[in-house]
PDB file of N, CA and C in Angstrom:
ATOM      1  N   UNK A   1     -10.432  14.330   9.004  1.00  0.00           N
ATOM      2  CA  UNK A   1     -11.823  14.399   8.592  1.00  0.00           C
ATOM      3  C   UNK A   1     -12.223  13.035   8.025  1.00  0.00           C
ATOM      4  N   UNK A   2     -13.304  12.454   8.564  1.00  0.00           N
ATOM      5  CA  UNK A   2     -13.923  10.924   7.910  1.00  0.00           C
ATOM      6  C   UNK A   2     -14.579  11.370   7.013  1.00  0.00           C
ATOM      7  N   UNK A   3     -15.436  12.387   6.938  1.00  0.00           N
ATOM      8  CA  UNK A   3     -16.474  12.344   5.976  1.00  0.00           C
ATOM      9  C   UNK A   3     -16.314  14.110   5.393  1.00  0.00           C
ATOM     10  N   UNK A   4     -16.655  13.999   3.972  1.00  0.00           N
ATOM     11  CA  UNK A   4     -16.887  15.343   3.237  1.00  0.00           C
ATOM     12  C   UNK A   4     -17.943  15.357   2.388  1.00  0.00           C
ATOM     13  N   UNK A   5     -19.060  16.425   3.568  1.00  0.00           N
ATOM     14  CA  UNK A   5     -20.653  16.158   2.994  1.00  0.00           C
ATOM     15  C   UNK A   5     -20.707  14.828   2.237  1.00  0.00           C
ATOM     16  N   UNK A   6     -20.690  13.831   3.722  1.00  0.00           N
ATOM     17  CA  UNK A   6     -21.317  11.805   3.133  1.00  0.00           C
ATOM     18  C   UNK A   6     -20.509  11.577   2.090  1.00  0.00           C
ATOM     19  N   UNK A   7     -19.242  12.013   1.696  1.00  0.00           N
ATOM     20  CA  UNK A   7     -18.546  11.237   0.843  1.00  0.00           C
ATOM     21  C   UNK A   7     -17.118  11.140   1.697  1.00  0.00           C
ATOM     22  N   UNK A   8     -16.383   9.957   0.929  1.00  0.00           N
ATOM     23  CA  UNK A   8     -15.186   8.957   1.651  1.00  0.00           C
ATOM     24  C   UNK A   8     -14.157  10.738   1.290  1.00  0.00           C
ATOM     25  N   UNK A   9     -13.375  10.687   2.829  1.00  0.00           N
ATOM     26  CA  UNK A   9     -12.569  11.617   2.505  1.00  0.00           C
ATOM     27  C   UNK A   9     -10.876  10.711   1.933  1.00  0.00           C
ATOM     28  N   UNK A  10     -10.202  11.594   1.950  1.00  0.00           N
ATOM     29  CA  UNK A  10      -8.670  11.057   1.004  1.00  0.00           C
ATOM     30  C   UNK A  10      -8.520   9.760   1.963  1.00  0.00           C
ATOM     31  N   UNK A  11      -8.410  10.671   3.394  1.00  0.00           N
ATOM     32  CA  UNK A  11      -7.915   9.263   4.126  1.00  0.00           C
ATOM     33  C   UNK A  11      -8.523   8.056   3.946  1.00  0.00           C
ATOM     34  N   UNK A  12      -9.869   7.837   4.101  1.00  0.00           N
ATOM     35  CA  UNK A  12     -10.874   6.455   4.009  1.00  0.00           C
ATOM     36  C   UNK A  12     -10.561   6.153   2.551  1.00  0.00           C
ATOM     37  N   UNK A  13      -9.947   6.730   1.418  1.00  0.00           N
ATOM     38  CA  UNK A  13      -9.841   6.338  -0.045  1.00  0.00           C
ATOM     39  C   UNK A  13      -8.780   5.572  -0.134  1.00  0.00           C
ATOM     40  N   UNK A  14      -7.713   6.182   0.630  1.00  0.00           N
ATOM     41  CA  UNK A  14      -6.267   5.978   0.214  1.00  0.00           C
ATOM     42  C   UNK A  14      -5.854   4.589   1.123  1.00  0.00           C
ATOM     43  N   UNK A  15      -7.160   4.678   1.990  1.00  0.00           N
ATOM     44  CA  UNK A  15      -6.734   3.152   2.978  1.00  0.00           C
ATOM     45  C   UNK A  15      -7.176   1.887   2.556  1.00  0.00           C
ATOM     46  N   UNK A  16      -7.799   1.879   1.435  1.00  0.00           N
ATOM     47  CA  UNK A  16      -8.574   1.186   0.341  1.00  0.00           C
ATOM     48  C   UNK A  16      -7.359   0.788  -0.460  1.00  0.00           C
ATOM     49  N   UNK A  17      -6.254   1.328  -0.789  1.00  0.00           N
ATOM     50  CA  UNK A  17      -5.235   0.967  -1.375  1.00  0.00           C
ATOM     51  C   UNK A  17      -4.105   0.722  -1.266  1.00  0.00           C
ATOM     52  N   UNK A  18      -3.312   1.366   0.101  1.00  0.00           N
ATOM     53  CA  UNK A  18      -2.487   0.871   0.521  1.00  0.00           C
ATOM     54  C   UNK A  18      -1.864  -0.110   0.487  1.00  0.00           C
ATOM     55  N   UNK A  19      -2.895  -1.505   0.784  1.00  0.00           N
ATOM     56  CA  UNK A  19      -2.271  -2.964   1.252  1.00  0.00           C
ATOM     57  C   UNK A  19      -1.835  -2.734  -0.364  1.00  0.00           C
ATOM     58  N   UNK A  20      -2.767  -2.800  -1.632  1.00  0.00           N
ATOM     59  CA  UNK A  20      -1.732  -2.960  -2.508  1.00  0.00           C
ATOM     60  C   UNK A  20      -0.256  -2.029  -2.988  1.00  0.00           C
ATOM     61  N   UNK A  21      -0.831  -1.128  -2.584  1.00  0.00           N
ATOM     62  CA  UNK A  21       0.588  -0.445  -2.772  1.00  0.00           C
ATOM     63  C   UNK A  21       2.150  -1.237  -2.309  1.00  0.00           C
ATOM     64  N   UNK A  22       1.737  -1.606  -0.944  1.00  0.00           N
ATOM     65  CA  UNK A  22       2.648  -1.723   0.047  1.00  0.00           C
ATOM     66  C   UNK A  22       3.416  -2.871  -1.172  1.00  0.00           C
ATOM     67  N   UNK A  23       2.081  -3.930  -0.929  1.00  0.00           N
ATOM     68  CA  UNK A  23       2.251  -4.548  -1.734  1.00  0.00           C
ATOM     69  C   UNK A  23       3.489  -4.978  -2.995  1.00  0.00           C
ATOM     70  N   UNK A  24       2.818  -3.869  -3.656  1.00  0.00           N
ATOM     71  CA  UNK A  24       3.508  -3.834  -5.053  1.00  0.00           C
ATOM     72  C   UNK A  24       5.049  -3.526  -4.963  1.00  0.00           C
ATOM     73  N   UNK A  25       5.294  -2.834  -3.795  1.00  0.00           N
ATOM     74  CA  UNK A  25       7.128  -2.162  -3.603  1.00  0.00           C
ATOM     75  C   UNK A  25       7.708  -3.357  -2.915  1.00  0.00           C
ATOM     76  N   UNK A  26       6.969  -3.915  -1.573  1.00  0.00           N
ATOM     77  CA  UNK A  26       7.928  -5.314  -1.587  1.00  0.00           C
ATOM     78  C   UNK A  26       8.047  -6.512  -2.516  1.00  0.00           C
ATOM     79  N   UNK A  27       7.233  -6.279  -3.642  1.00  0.00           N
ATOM     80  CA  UNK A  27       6.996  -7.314  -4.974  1.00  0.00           C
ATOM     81  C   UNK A  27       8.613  -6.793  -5.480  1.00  0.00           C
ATOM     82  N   UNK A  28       8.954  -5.614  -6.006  1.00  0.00           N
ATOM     83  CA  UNK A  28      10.157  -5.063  -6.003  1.00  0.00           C
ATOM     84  C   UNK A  28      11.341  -5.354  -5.424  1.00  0.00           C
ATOM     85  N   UNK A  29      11.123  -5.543  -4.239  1.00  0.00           N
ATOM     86  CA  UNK A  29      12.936  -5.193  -3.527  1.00  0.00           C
ATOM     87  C   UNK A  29      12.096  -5.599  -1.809  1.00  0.00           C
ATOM     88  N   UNK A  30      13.200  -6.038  -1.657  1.00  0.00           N
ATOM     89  CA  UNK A  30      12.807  -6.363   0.165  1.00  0.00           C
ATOM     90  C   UNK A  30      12.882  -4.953   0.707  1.00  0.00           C
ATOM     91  N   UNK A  31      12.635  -4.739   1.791  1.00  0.00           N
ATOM     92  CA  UNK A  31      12.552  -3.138   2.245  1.00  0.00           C
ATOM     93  C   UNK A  31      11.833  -3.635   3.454  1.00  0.00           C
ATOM     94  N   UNK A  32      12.313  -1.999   4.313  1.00  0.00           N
ATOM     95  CA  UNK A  32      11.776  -2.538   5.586  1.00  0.00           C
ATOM     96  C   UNK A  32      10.863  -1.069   5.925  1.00  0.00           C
ATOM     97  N   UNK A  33      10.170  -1.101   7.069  1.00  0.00           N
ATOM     98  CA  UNK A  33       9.078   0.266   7.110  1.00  0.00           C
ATOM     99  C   UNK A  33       9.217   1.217   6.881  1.00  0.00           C
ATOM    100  N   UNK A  34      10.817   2.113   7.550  1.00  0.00           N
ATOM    101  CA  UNK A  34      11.090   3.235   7.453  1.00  0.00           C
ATOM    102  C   UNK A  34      10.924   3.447   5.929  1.00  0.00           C
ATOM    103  N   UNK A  35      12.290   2.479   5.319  1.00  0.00           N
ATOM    104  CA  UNK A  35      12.221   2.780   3.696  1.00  0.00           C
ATOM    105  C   UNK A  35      10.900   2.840   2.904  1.00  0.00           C
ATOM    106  N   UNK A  36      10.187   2.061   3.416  1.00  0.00           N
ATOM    107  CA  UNK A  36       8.728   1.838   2.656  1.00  0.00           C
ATOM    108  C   UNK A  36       7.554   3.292   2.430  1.00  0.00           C
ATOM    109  N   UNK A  37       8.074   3.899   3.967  1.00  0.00           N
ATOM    110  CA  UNK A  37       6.678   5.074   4.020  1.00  0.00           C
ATOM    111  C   UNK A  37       7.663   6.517   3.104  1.00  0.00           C
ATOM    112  N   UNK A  38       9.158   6.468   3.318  1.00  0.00           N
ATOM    113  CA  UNK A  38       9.789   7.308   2.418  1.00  0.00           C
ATOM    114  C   UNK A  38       9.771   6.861   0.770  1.00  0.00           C
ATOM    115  N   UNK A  39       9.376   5.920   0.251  1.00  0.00           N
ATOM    116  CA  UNK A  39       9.255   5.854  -0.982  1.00  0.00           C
ATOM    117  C   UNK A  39       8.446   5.655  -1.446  1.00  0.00           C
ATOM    118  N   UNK A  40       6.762   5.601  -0.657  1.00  0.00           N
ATOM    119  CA  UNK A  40       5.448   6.175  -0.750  1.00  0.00           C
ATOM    120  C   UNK A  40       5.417   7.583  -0.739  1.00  0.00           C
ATOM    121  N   UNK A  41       6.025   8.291  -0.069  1.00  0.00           N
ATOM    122  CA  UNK A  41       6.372   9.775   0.504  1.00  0.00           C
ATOM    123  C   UNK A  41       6.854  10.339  -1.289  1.00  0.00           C
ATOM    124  N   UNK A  42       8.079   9.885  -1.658  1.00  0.00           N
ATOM    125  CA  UNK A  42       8.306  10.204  -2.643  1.00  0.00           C
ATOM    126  C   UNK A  42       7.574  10.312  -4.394  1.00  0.00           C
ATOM    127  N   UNK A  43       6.668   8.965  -4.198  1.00  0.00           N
ATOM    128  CA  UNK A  43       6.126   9.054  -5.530  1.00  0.00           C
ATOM    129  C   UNK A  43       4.607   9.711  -5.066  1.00  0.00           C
ATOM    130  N   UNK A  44       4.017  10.347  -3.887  1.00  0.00           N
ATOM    131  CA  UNK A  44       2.862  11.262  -3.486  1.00  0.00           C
ATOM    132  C   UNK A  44       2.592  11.327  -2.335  1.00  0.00           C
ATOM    133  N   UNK A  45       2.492  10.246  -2.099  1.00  0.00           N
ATOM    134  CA  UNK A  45       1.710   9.509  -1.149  1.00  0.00           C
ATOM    135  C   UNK A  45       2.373  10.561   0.769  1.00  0.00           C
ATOM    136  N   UNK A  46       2.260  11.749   0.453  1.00  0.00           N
ATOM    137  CA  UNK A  46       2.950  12.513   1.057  1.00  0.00           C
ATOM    138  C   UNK A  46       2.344  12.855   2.787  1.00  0.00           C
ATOM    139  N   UNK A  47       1.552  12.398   2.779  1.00  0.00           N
ATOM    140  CA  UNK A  47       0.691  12.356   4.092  1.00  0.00           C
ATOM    141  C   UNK A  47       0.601  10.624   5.154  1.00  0.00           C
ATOM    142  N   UNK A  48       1.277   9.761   4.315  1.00  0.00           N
ATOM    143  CA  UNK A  48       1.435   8.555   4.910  1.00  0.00           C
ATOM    144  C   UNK A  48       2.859   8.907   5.962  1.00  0.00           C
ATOM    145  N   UNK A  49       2.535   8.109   7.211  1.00  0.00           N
ATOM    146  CA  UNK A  49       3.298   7.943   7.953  1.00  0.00           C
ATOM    147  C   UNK A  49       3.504   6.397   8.817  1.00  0.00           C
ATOM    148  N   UNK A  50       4.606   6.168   9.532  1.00  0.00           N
ATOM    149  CA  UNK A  50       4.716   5.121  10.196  1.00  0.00           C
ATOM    150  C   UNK A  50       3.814   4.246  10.735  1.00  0.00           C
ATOM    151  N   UNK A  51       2.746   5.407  11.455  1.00  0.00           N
ATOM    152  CA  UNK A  51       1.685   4.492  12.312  1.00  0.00           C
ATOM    153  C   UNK A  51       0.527   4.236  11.418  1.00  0.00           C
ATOM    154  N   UNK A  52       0.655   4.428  10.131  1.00  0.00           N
ATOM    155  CA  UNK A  52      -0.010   4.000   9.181  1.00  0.00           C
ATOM    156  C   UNK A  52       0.309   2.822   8.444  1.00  0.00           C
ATOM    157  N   UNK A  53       1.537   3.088   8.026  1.00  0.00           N
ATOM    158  CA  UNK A  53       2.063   1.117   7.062  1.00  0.00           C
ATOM    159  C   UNK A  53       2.556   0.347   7.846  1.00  0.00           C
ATOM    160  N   UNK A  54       2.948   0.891   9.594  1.00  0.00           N
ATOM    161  CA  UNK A  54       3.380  -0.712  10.201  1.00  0.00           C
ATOM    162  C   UNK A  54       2.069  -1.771  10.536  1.00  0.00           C
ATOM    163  N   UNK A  55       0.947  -1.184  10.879  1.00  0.00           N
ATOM    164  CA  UNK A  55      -0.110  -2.057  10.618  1.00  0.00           C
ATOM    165  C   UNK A  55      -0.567  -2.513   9.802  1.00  0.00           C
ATOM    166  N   UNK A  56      -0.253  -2.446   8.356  1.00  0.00           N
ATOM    167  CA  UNK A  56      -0.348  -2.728   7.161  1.00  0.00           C
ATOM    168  C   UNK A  56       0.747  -4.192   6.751  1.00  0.00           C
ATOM    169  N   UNK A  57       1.573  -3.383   7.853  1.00  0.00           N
ATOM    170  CA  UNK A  57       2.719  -4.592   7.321  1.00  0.00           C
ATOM    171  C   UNK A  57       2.379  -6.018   8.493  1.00  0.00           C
ATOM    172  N   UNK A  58       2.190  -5.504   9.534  1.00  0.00           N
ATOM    173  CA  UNK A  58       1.728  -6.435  10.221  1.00  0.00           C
ATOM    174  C   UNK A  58       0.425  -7.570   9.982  1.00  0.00           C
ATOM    175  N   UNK A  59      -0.169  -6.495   9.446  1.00  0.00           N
ATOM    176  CA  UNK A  59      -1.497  -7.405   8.997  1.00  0.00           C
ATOM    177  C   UNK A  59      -0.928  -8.250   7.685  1.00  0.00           C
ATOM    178  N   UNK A  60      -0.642  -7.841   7.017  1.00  0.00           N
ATOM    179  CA  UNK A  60      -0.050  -8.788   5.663  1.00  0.00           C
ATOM    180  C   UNK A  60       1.110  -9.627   5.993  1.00  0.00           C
ATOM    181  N   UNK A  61       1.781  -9.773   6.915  1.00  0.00           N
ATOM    182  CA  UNK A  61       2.873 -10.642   7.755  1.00  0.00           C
ATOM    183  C   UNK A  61       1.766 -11.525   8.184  1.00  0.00           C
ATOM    184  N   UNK A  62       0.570 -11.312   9.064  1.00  0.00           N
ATOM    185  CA  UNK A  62      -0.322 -12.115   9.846  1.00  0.00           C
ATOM    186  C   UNK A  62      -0.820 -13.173   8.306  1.00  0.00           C
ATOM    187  N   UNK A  63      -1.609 -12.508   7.562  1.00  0.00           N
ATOM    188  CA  UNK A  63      -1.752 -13.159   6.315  1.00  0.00           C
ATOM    189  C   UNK A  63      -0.889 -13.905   5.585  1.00  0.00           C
ATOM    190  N   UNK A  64       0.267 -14.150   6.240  1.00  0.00           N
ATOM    191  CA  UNK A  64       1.332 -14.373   5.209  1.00  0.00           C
ATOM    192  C   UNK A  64       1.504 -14.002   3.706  1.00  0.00           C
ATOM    193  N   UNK A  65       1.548 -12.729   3.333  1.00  0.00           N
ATOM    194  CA  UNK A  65       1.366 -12.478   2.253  1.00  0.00           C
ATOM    195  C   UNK A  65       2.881 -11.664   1.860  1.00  0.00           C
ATOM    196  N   UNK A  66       3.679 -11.316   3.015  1.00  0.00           N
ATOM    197  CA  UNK A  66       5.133 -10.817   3.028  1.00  0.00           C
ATOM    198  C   UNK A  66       5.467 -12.051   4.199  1.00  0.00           C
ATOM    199  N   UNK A  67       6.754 -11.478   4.175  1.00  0.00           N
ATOM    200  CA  UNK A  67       7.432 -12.378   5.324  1.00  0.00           C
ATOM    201  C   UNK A  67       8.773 -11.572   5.991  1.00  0.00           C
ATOM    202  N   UNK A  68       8.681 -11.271   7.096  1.00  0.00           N
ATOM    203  CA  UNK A  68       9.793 -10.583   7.939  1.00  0.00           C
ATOM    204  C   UNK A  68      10.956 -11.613   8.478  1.00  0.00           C
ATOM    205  N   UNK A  69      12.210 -10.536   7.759  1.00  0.00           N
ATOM    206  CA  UNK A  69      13.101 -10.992   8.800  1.00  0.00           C
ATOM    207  C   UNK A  69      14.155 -10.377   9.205  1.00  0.00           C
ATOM    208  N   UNK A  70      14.392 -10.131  10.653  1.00  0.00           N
ATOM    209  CA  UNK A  70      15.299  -9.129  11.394  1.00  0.00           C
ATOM    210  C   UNK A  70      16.952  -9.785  10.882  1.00  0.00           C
ATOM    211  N   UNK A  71      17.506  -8.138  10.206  1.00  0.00           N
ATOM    212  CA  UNK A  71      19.008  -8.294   9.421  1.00  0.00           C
ATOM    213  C   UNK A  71      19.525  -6.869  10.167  1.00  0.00           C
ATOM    214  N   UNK A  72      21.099  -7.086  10.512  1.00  0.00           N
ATOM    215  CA  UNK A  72      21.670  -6.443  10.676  1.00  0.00           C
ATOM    216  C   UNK A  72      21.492  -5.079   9.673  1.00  0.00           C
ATOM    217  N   UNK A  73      21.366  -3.762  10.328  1.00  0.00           N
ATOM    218  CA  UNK A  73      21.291  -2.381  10.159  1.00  0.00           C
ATOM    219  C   UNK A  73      22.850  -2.287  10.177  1.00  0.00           C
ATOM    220  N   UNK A  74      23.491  -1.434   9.107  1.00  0.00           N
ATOM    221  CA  UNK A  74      24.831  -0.902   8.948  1.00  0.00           C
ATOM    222  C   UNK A  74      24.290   0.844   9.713  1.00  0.00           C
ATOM    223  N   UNK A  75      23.145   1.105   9.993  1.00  0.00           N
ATOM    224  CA  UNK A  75      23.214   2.126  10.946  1.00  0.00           C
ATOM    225  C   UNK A  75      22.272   1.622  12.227  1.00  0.00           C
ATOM    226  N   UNK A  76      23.218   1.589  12.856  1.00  0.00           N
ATOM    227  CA  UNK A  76      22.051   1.192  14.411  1.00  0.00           C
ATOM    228  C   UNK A  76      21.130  -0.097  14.633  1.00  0.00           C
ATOM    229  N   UNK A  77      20.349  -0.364  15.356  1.00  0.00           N
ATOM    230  CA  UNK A  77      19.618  -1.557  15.475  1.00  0.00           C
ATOM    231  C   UNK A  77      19.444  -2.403  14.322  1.00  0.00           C
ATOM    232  N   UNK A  78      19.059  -3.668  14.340  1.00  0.00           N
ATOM    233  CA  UNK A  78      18.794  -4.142  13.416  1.00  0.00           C
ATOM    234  C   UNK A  78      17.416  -3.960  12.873  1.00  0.00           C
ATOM    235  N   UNK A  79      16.962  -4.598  11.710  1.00  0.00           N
ATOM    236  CA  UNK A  79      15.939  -3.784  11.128  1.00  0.00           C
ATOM    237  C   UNK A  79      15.035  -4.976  10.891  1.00  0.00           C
ATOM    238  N   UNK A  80      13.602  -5.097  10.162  1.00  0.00           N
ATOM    239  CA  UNK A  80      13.028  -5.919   9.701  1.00  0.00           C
ATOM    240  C   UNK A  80      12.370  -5.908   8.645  1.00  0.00           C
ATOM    241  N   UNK A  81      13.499  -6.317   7.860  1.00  0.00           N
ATOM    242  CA  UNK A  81      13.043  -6.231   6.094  1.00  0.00           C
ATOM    243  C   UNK A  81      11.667  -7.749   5.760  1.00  0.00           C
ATOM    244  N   UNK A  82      11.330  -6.866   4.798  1.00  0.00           N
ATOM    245  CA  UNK A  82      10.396  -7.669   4.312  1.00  0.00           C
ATOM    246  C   UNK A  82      10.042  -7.897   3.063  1.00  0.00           C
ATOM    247  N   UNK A  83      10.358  -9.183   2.816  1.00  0.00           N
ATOM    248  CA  UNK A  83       9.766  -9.748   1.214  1.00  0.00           C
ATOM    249  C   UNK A  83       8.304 -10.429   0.879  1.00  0.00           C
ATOM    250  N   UNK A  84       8.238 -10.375  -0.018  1.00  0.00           N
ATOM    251  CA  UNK A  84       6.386 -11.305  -0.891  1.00  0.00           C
ATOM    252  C   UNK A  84       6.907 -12.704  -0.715  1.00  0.00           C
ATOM    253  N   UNK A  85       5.773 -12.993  -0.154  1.00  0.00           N
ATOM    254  CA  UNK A  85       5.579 -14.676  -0.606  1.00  0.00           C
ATOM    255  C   UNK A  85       4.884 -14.820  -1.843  1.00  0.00           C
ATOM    256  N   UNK A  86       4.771 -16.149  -2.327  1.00  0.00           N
ATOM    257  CA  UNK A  86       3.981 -16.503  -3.073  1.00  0.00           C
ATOM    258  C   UNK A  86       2.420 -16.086  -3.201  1.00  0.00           C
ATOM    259  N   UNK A  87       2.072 -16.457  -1.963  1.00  0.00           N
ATOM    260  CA  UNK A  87       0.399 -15.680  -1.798  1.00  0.00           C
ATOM    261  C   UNK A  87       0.531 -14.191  -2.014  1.00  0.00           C
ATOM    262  N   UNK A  88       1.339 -13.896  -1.476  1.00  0.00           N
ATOM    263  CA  UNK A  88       1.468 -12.120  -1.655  1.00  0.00           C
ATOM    264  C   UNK A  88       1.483 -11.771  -3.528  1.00  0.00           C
ATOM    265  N   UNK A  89       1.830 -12.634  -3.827  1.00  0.00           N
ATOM    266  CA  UNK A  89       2.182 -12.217  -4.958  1.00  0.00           C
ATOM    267  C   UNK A  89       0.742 -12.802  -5.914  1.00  0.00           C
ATOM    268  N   UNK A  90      -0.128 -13.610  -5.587  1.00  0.00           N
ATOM    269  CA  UNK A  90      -1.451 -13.929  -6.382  1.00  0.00           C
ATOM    270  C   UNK A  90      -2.467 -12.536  -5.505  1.00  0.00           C
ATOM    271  N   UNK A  91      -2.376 -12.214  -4.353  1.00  0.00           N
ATOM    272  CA  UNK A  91      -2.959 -11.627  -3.988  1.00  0.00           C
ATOM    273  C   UNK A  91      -2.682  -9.709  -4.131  1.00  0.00           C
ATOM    274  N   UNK A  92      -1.419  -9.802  -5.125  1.00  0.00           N
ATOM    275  CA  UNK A  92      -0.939  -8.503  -5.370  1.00  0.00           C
ATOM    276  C   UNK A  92      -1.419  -9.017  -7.024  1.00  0.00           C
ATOM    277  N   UNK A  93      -1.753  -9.647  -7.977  1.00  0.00           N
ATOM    278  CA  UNK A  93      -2.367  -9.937  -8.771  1.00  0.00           C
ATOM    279  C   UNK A  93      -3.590  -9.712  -9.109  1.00  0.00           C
ATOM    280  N   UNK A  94      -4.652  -9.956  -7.886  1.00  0.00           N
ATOM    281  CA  UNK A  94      -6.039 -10.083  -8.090  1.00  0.00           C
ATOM    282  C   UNK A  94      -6.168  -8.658  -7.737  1.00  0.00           C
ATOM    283  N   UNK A  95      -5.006  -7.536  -6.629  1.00  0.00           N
ATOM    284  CA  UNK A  95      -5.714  -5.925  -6.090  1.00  0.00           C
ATOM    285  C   UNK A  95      -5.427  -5.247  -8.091  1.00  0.00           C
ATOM    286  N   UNK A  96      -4.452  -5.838  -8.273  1.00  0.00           N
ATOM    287  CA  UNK A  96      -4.257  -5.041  -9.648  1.00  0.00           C
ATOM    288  C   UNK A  96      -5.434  -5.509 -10.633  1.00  0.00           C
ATOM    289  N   UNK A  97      -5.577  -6.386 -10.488  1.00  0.00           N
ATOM    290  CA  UNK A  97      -6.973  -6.739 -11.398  1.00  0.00           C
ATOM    291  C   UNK A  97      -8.088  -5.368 -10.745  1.00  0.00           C
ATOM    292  N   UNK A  98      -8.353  -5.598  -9.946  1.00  0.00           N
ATOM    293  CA  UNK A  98      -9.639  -5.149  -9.214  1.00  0.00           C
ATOM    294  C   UNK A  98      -9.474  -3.720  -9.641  1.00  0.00           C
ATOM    295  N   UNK A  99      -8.235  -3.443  -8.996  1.00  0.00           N
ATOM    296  CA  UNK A  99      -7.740  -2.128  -9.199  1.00  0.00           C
ATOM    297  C   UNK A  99      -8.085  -1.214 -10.198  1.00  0.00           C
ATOM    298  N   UNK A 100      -7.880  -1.862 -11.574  1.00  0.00           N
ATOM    299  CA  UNK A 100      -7.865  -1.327 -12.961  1.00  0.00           C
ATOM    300  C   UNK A 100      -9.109  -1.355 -13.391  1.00  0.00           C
ATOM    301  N   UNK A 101     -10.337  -2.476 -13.103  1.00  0.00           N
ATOM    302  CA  UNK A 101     -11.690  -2.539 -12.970  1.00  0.00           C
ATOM    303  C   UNK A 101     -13.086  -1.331 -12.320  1.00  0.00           C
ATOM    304  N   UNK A 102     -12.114  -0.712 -11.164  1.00  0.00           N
ATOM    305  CA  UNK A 102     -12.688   0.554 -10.442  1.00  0.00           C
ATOM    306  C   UNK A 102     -12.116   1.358 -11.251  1.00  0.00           C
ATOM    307  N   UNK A 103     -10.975   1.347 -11.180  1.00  0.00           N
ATOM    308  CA  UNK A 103     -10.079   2.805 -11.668  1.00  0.00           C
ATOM    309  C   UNK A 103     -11.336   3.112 -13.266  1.00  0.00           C
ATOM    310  N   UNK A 104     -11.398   1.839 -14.296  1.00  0.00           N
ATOM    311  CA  UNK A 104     -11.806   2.006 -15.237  1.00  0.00           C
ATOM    312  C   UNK A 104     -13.445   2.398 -15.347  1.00  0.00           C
ATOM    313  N   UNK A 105     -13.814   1.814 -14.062  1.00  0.00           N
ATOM    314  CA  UNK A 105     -15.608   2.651 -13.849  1.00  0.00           C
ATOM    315  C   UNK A 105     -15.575   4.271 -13.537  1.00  0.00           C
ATOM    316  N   UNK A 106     -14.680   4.473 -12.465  1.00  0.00           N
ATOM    317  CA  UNK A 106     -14.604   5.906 -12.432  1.00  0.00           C
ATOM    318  C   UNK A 106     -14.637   6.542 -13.477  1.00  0.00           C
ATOM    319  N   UNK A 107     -13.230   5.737 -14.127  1.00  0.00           N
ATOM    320  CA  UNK A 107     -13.311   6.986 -15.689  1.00  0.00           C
ATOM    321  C   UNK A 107     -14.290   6.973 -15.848  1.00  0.00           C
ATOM    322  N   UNK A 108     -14.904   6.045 -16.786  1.00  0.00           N
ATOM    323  CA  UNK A 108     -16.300   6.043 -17.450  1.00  0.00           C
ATOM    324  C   UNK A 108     -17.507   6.853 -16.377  1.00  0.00           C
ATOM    325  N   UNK A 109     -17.570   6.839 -15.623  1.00  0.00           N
ATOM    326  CA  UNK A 109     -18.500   7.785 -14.815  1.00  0.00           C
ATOM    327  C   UNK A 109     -18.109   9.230 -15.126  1.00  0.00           C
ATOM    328  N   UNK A 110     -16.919   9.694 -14.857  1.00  0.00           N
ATOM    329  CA  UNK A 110     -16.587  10.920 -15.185  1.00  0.00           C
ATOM    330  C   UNK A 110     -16.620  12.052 -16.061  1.00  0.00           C
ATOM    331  N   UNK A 111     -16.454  10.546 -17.446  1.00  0.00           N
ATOM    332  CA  UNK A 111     -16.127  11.019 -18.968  1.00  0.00           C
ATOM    333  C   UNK A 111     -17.848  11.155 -18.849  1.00  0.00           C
ATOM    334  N   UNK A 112     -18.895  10.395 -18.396  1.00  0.00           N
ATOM    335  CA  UNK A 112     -20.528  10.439 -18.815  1.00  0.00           C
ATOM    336  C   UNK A 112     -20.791  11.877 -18.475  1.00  0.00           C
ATOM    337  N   UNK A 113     -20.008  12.217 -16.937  1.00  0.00           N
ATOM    338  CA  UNK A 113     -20.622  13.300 -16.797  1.00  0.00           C
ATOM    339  C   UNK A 113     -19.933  14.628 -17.271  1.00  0.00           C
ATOM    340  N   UNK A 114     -18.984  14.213 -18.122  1.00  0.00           N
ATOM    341  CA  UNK A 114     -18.567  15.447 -18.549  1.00  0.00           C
ATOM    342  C   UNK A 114     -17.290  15.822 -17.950  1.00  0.00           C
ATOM    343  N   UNK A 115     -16.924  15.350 -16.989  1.00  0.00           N
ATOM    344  CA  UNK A 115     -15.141  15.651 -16.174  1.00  0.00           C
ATOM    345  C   UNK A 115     -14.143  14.935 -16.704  1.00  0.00           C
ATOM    346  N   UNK A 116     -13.222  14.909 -17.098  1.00  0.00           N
ATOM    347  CA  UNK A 116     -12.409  14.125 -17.041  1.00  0.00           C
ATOM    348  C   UNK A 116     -10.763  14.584 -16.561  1.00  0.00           C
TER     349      UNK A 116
END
């Protein structure tokens, strides 16, 4: 579903955040896709799948903002882990800025109207 009565449904929300997510776990630990969408999977993010963060990863590889590189798999093919560059890492800086800036209007919208 794109739309719920003219508002952004989960999917169009959650694609708004991703790149930083992705982000933030190869800021962590090198990791490669499979591992990446299972440890999104684990902390919620339970509806993400493959054909969702390899374009994510690709696009932020294109940006140079990670950087791939194919390492021997101790199970089967080799794999393509991926670490932050430097840019990745000012640009995983400024989504957390931004981040906490929305996150903090919502509240305040919420708390005005009475939800929280």
């Amino acid at each position: 579903m794109i739309e719920r009565n003219g508002v952004l449904s989960k999917t169009q929300m959650l694609k708004g955040v991703l790149e930083g997510c992705v982000l933030q776990i190869v800021a962590q630990h090198e990791t490669y896709g499979y591992q990446l969408v299972q440890e999104l999977r684990a902390v919620g993010f339970t509806d993400v799948i493959g054909g969702t963060i390899y374009p994510i990863l690709q696009k932020l590889e294109k940006k140079s903002l990670i950087i791939g590189k194919m390492k021997p798999s101790p199970e089967g093919p080799s794999r393509k882990y991926f670490s932050i560059t430097p840019d990745g890492r000012a640009e995983l800086t400024a989504f957390l800025r931004d981040w906490q800036e929305i996150n903090n209007n919502v509240k305040r919208i919420f708390k005005l109207g009475g939800e929280e």
